[in-house]
C-alpha atoms as a PDB file:
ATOM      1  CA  UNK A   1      -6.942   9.439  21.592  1.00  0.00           C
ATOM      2  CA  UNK A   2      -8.859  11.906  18.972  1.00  0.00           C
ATOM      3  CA  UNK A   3     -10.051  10.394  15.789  1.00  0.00           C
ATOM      4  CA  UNK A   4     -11.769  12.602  13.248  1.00  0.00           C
ATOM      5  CA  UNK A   5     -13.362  11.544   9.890  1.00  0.00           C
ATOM      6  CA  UNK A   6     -12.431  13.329   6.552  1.00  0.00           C
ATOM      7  CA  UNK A   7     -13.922  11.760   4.178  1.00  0.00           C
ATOM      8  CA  UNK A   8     -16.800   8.387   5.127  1.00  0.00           C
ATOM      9  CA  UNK A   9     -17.941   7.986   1.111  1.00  0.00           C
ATOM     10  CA  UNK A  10     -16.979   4.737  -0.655  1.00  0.00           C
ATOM     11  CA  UNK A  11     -16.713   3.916  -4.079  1.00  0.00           C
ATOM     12  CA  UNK A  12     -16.433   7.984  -5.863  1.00  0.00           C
ATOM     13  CA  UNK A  13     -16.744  11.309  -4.108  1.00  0.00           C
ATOM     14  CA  UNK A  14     -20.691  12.364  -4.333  1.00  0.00           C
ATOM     15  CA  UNK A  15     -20.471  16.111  -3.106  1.00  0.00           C
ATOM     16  CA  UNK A  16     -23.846  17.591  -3.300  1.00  0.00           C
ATOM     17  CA  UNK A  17     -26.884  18.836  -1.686  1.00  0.00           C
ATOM     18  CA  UNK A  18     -27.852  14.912  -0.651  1.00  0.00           C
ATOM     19  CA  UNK A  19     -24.790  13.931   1.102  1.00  0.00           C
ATOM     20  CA  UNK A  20     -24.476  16.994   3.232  1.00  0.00           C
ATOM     21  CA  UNK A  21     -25.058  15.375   6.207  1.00  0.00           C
ATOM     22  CA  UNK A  22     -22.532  12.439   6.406  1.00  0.00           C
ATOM     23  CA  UNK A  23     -19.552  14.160   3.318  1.00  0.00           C
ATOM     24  CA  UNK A  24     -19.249  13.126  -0.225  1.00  0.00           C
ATOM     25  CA  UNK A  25     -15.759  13.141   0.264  1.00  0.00           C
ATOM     26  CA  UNK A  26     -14.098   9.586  -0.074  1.00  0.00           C
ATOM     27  CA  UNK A  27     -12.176   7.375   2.880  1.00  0.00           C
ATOM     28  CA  UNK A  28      -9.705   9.478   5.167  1.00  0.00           C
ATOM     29  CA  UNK A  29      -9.864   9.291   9.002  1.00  0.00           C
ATOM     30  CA  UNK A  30      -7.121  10.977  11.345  1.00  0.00           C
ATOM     31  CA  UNK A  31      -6.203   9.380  14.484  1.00  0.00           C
ATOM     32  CA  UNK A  32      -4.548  11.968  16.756  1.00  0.00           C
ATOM     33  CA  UNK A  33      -2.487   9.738  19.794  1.00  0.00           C
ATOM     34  CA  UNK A  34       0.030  10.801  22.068  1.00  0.00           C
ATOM     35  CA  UNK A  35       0.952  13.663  19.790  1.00  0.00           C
ATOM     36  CA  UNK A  36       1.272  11.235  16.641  1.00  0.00           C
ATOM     37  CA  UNK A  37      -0.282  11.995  13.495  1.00  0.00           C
ATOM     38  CA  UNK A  38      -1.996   9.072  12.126  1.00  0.00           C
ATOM     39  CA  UNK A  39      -3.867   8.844   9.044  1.00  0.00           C
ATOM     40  CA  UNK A  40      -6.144   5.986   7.942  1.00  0.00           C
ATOM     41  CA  UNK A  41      -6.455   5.985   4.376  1.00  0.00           C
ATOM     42  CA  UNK A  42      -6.022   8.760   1.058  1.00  0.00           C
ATOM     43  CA  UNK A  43      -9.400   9.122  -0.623  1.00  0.00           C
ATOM     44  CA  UNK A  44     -10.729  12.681  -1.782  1.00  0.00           C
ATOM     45  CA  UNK A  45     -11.020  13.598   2.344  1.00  0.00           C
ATOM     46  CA  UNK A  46      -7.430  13.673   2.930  1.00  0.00           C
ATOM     47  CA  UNK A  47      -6.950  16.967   0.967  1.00  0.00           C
ATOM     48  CA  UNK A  48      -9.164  19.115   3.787  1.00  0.00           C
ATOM     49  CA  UNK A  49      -6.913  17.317   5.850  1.00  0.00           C
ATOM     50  CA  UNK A  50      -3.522  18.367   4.559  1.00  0.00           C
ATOM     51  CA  UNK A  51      -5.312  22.074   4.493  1.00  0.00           C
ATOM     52  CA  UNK A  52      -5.898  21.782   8.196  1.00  0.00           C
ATOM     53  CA  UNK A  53      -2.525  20.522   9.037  1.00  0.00           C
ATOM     54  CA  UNK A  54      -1.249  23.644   7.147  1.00  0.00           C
ATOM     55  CA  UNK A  55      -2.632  25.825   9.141  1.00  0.00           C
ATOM     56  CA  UNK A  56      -2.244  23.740  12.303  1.00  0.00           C
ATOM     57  CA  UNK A  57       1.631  23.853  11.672  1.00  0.00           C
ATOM     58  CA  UNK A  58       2.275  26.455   9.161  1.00  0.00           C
ATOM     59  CA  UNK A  59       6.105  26.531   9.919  1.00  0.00           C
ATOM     60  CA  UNK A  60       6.825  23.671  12.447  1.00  0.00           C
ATOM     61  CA  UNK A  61       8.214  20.001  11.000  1.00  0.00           C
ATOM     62  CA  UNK A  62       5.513  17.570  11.066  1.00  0.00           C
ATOM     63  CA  UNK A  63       5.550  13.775  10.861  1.00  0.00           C
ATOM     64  CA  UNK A  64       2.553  12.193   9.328  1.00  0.00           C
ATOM     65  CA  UNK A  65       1.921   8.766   9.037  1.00  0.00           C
ATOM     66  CA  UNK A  66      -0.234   7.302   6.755  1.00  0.00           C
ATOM     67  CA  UNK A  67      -1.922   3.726   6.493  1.00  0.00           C
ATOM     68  CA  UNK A  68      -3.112   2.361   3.403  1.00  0.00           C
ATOM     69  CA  UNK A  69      -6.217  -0.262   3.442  1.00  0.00           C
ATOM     70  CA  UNK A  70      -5.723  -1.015  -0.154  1.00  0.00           C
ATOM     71  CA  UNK A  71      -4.812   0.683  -3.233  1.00  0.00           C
ATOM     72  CA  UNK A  72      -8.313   0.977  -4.859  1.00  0.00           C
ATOM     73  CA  UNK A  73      -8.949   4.395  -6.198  1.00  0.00           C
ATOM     74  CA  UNK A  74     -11.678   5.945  -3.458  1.00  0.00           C
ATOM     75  CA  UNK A  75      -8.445   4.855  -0.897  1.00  0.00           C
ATOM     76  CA  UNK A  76      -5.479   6.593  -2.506  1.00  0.00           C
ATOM     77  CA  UNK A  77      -6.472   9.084  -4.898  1.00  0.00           C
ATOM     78  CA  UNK A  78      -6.412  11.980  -2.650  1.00  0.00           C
ATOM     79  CA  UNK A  79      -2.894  11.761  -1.941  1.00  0.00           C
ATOM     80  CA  UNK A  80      -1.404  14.057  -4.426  1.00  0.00           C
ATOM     81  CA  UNK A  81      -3.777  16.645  -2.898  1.00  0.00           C
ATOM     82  CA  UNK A  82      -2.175  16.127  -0.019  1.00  0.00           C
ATOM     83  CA  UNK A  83      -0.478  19.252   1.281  1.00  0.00           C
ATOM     84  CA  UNK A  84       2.187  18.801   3.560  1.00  0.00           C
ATOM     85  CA  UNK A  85       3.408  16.170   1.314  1.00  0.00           C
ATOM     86  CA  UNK A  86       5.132  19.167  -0.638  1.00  0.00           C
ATOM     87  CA  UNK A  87       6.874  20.223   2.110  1.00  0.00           C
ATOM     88  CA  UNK A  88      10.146  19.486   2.651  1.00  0.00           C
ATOM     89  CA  UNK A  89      10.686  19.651   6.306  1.00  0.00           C
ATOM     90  CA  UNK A  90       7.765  17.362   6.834  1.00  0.00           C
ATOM     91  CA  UNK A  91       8.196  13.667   7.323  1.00  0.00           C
ATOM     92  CA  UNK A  92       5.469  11.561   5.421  1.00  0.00           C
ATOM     93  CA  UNK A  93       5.710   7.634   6.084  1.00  0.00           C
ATOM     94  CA  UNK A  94       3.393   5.626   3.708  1.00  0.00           C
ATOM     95  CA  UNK A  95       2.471   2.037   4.550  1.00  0.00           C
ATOM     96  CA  UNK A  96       0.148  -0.334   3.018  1.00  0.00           C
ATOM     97  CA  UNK A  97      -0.150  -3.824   1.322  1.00  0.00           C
ATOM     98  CA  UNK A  98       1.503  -4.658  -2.232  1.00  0.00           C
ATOM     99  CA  UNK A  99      -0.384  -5.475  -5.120  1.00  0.00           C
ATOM    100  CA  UNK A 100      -0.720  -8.406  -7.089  1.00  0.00           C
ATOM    101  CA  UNK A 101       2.144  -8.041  -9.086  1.00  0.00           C
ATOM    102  CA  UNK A 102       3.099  -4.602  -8.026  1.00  0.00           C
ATOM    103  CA  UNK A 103       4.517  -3.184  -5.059  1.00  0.00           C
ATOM    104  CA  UNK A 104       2.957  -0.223  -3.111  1.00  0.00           C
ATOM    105  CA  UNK A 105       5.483   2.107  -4.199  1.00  0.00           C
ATOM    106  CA  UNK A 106       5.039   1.531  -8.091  1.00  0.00           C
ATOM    107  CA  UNK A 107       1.251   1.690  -7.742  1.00  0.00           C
ATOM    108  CA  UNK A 108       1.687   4.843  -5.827  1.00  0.00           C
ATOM    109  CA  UNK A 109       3.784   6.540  -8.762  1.00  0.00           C
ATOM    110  CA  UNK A 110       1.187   5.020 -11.107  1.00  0.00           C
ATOM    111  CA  UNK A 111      -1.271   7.201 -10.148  1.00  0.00           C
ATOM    112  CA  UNK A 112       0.793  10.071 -10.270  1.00  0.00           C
ATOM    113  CA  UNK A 113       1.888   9.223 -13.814  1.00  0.00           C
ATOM    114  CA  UNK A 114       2.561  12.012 -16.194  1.00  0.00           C
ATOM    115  CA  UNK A 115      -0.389  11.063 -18.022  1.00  0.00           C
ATOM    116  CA  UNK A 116      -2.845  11.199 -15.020  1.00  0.00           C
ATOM    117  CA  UNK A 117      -1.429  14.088 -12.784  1.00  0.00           C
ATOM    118  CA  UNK A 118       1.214  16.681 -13.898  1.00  0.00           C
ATOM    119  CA  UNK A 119       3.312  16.143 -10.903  1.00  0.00           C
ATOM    120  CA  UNK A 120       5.167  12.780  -9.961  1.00  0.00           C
ATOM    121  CA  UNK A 121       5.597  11.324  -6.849  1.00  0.00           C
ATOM    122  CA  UNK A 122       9.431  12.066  -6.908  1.00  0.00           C
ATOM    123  CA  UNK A 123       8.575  15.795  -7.470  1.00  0.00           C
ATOM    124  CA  UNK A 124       6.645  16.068  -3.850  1.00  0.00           C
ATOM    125  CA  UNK A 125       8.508  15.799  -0.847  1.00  0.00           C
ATOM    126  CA  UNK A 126      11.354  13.268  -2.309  1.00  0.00           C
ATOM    127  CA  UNK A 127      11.919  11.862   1.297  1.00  0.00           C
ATOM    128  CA  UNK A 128       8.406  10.486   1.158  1.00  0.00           C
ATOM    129  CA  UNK A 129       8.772   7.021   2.875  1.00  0.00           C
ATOM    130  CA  UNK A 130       6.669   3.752   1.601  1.00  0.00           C
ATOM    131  CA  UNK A 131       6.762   0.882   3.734  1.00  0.00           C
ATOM    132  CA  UNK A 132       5.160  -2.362   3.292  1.00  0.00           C
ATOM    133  CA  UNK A 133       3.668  -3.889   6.085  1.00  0.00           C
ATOM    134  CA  UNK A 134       4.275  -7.396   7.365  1.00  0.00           C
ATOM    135  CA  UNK A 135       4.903  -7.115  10.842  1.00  0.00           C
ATOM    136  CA  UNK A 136       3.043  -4.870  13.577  1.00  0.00           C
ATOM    137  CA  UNK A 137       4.475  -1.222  13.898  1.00  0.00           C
ATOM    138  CA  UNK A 138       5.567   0.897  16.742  1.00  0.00           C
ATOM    139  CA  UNK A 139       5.559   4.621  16.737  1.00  0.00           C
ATOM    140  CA  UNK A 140       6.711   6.010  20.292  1.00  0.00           C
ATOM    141  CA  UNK A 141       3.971   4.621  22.726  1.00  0.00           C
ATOM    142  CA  UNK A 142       1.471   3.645  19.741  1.00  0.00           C
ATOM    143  CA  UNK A 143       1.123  -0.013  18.210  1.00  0.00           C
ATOM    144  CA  UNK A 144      -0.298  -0.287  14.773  1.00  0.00           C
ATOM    145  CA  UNK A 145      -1.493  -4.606  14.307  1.00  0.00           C
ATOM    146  CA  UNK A 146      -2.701  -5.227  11.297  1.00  0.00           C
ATOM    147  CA  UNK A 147      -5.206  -8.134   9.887  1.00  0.00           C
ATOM    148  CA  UNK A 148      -5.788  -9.269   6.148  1.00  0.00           C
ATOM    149  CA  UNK A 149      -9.284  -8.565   5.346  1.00  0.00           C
ATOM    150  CA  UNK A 150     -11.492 -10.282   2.385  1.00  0.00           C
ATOM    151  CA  UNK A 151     -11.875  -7.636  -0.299  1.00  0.00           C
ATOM    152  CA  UNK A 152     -10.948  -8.294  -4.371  1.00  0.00           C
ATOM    153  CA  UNK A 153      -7.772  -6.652  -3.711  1.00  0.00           C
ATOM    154  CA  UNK A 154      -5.009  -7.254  -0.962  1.00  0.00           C
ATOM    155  CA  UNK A 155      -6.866  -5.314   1.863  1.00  0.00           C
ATOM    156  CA  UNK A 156      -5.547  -5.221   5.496  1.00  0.00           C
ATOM    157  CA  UNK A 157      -7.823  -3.930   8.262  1.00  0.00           C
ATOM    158  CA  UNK A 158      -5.436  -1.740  11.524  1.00  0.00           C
ATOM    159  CA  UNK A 159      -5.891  -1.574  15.521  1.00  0.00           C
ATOM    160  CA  UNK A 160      -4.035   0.813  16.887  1.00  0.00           C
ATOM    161  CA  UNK A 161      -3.949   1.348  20.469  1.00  0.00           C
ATOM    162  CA  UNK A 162      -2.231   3.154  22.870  1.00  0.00           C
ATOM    163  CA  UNK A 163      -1.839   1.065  25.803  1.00  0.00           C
ATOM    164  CA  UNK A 164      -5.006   2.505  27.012  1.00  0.00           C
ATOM    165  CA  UNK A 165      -7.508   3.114  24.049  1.00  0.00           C
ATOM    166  CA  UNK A 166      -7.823   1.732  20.680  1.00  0.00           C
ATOM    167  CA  UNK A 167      -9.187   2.014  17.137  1.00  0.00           C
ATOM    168  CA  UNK A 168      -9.774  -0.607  14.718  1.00  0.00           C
ATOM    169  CA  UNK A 169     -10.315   0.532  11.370  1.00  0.00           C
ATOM    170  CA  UNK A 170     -11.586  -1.694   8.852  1.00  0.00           C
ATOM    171  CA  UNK A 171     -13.170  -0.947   5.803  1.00  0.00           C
ATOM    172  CA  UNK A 172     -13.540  -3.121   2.703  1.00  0.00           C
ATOM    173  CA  UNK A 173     -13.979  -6.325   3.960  1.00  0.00           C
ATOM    174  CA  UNK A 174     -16.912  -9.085   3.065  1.00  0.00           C
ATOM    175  CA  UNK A 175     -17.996 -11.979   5.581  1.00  0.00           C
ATOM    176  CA  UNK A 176     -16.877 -15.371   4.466  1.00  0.00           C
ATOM    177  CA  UNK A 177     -19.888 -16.967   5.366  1.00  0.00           C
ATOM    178  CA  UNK A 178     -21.857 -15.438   2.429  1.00  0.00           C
ATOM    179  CA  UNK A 179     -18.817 -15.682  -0.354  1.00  0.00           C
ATOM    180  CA  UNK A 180     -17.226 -19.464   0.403  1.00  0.00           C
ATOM    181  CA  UNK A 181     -19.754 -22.278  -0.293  1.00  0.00           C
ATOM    182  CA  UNK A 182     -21.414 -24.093   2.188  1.00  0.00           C
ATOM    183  CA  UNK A 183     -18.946 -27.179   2.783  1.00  0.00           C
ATOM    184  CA  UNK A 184     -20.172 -30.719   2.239  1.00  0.00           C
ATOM    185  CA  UNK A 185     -19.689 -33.562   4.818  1.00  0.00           C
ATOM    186  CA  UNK A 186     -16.938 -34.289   5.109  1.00  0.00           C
ATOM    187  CA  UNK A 187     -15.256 -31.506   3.444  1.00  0.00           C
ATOM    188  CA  UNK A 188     -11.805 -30.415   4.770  1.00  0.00           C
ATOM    189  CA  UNK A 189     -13.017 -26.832   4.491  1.00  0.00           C
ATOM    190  CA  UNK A 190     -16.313 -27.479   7.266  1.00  0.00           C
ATOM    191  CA  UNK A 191     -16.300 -24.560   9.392  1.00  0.00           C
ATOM    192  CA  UNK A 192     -14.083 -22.318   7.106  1.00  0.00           C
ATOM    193  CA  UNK A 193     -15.775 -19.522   6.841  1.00  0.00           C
ATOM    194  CA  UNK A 194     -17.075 -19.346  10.514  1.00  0.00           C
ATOM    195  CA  UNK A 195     -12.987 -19.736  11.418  1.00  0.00           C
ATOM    196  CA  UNK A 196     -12.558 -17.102   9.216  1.00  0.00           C
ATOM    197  CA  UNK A 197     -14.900 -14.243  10.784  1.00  0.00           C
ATOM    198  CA  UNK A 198     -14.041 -15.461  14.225  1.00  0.00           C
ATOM    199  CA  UNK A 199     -10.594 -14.375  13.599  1.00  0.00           C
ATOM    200  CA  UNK A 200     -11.853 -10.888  12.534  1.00  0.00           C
ATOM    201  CA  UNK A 201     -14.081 -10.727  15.650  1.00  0.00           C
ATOM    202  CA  UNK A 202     -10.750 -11.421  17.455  1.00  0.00           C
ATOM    203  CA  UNK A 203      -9.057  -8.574  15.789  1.00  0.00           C
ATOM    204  CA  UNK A 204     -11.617  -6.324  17.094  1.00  0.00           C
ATOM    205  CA  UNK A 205     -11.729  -7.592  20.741  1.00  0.00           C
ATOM    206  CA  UNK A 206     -13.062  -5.284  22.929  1.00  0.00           C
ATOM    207  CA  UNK A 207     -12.143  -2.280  20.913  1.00  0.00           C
ATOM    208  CA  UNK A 208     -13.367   1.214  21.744  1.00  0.00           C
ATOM    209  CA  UNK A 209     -14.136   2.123  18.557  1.00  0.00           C
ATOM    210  CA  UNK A 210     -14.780   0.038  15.161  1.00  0.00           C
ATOM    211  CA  UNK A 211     -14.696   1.688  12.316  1.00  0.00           C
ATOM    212  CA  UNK A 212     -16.641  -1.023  10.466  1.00  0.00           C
ATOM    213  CA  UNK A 213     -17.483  -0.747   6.504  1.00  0.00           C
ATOM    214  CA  UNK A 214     -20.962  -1.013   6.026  1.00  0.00           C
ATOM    215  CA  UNK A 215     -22.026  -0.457   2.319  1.00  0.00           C
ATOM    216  CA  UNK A 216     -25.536  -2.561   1.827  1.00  0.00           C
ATOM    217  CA  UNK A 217     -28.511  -3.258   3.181  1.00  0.00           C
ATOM    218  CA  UNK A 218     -28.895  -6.929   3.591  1.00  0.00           C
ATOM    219  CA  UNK A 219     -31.377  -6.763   0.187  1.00  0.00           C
ATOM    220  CA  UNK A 220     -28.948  -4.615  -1.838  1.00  0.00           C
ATOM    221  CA  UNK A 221     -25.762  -7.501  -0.766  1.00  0.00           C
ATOM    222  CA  UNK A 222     -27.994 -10.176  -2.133  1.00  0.00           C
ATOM    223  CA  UNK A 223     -27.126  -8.738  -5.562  1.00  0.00           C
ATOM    224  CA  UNK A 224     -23.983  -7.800  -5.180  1.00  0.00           C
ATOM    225  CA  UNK A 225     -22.098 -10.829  -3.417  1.00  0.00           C
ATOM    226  CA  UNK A 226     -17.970 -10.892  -4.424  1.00  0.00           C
ATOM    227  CA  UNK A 227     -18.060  -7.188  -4.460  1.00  0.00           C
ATOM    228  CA  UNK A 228     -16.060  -7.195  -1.305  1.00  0.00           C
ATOM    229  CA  UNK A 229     -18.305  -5.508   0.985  1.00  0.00           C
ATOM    230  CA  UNK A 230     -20.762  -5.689   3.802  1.00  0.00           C
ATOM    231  CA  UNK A 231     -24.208  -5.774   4.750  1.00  0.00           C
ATOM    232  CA  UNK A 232     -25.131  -3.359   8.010  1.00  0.00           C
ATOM    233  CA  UNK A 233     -26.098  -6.847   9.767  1.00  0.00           C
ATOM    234  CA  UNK A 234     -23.007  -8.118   9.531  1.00  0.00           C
ATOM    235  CA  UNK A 235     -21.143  -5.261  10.843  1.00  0.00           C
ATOM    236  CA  UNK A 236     -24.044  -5.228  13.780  1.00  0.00           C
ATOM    237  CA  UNK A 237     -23.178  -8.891  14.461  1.00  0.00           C
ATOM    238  CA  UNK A 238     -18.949  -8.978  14.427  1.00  0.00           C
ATOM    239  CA  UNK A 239     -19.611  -5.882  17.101  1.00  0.00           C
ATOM    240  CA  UNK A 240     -21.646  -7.882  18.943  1.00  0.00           C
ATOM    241  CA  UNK A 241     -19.834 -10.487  19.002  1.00  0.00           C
ATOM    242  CA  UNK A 242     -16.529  -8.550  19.507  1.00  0.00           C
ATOM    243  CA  UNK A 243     -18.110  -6.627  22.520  1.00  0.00           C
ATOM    244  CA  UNK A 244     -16.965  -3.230  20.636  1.00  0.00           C
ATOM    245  CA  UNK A 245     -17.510  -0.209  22.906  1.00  0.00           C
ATOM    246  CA  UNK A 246     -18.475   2.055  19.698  1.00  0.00           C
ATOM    247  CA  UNK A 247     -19.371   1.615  16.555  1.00  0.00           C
ATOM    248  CA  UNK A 248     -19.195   3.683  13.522  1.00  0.00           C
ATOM    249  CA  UNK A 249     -21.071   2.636   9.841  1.00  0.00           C
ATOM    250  CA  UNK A 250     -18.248   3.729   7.270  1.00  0.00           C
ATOM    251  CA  UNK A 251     -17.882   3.635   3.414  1.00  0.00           C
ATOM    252  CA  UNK A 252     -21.163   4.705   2.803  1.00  0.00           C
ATOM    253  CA  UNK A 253     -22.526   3.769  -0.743  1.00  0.00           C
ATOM    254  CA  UNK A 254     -22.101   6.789  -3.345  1.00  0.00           C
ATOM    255  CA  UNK A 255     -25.961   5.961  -4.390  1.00  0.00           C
ATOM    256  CA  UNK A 256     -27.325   6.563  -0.437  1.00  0.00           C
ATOM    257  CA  UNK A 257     -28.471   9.859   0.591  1.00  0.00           C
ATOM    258  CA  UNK A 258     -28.082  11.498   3.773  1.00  0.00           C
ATOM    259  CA  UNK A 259     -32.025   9.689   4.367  1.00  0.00           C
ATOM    260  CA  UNK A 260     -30.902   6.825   3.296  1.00  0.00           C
ATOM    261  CA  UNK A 261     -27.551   6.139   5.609  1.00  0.00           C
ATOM    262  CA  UNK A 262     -30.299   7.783   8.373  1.00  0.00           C
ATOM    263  CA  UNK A 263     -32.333   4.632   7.864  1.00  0.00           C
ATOM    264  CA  UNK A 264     -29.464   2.358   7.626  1.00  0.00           C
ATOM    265  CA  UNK A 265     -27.920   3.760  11.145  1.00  0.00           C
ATOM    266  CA  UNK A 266     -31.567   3.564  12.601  1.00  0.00           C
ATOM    267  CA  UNK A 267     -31.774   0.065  11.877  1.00  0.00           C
ATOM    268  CA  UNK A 268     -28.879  -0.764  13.124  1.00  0.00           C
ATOM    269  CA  UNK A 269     -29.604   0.697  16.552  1.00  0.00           C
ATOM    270  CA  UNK A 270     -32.877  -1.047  16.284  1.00  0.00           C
ATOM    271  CA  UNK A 271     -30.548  -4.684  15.765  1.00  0.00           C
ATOM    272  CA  UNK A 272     -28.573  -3.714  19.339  1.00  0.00           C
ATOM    273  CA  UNK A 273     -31.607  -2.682  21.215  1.00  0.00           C
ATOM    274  CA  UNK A 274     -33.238  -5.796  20.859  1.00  0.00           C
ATOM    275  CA  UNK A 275     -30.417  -7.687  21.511  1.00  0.00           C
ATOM    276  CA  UNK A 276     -29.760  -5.196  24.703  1.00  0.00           C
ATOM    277  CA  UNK A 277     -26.670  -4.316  23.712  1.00  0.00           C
ATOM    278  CA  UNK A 278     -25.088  -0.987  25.076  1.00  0.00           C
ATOM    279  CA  UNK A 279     -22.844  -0.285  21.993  1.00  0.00           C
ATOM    280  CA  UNK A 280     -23.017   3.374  20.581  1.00  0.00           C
ATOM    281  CA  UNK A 281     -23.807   2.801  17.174  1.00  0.00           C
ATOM    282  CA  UNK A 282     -23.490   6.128  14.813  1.00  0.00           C
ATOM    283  CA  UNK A 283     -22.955   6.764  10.995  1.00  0.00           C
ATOM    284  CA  UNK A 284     -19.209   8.338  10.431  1.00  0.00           C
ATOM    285  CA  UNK A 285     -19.467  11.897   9.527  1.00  0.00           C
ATOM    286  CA  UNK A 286     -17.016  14.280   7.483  1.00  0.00           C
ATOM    287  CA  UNK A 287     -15.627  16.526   9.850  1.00  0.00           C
ATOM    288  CA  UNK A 288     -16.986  14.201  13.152  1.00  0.00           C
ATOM    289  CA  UNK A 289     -14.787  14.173  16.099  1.00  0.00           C
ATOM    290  CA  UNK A 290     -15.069  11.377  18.631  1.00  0.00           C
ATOM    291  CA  UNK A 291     -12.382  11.470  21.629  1.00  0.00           C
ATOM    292  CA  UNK A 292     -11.781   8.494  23.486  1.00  0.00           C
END
């Protein structure tokens, strides 16, 4: 299994001579297993992606599959930059969660409304495929699980494995023990939130690689709790917990420079080592391959 990382930035694309190191471009990471094509997300990073796959396959049918966390901008609004999406030999499957009140495909063609983006959805490859999720898929050997994460929009969180390896990317997602209020006694919600995480940690069970978010320091999240994402503890914590093989700090805050996500990766090697752990812990980088 070969993942690669095409865009790690959360929030806006923040190209420039601070972000060099880790990518300005915006969520997109490509999960290569047994010859599928899997892609995690549409920010800004999935056009360098659709530009590889050109010249990867530059005549050959391809089928690409990509999975939506959630429909907030930095997640989707790469996709009508995405190349092979034009062509019509090429199989693109889209899946995802709904919206509220809309469903995946209408938000989709939102975006690509006339008065946003001169071409419409129906104009690229009109076999395009957009499937909401609500069971586990299968492609060939490959199973895709997914798990509903706690973000202000419906988020869902994916494991894939291939009977051997597996992935978990999730992105997005905010512990419940800092946003649900400490229950009183006798409260029919007592241990809520702590049920709540566990069942994360669960989801990433012995993974080989988490692809946790991990926006804030634990001083910035004070400030910003219901925003729907993490603090780097956290993340160090559920992997802990989870007894994750690897670990790499995603969604990296479009006001951190490449010394600043530096710092926040040191520290959290710093939270392992003293708890002896023997995770890998690394900050995602655009254009970072890690084969497992």
């Amino acid at each position: 299994m070969r993942v690669k990382f095409w865009g790690t930035r959360g929030s806006i694309a923040t190209p420039g001579p601070a972000t060099l190191k880790y990518g300005g471009n915006t969520s997109c990471v490509e999960v290569r297993a047994h010859n599928h094509i899997l892609v995690f997300d549409s920010g800004t990073g999935i056009h360098n992606l659709g530009i590889q796959l050109q010249k990867e396959f530059p005549s050959e049918p391809i089928t690409v599959h990509v999975f939506i966390s959630h429909t907030h901008w930095d997640h989707i609004q790469g996709f009508p930059f995405f190349l092979p999406a034009y062509k019509r030999q090429n199989r693109i499957v889209v899946y995802g969660p709904p919206g509220r009140d809309k469903t995946l495909r209408q938000i989709m063609r939102m975006q690509m409304d006339s008065d946003y983006f001169p071409v419409a959805l129906g104009d690229m490859n009109p076999s395009i495929e957009i499937v909401e999720i609500d069971a586990p898929i299968r492609i060939g050997d490959v199973s895709i699980s997914h798990f509903y994460l706690n973000h202000p929009a419906m988020s869902l969180g994916y494991r894939v494995s291939d009977g051997t390896r597996s992935v978990v990317y999730a992105t997005d997602n905010e512990p419940y023990q800092y946003t649900l209020p400490p229950p009183q006694k006798a409260d029919k919600r007592a241990g809520l939130p702590e049920y709540l995480d566990d069942k994360l940690i669960e989801f990433l069970d012995g993974t080989d690689l988490y692809i946790g978010e991990a926006q804030y320091t634990l001083d910035e999240y004070k400030a910003k709790l219901g925003w729907g994402h993490s603090p780097v503890e956290s993340i160090v914590e559920f992997s802990l917990r989870a007894k994750v093989k690897r670990l790499a700090l995603f969604h990296h805050d479009p006001y951190h420079d490449d010394a600043f996500v530096d710092g926040m990766v040191r520290h959290a090697q710093e939270l392992l080592a003293a708890q002896e752990s023997t995770i890998e812990c690394f900050g995602a980088k655009e254009g970072m391959e890690v084969v497992l």
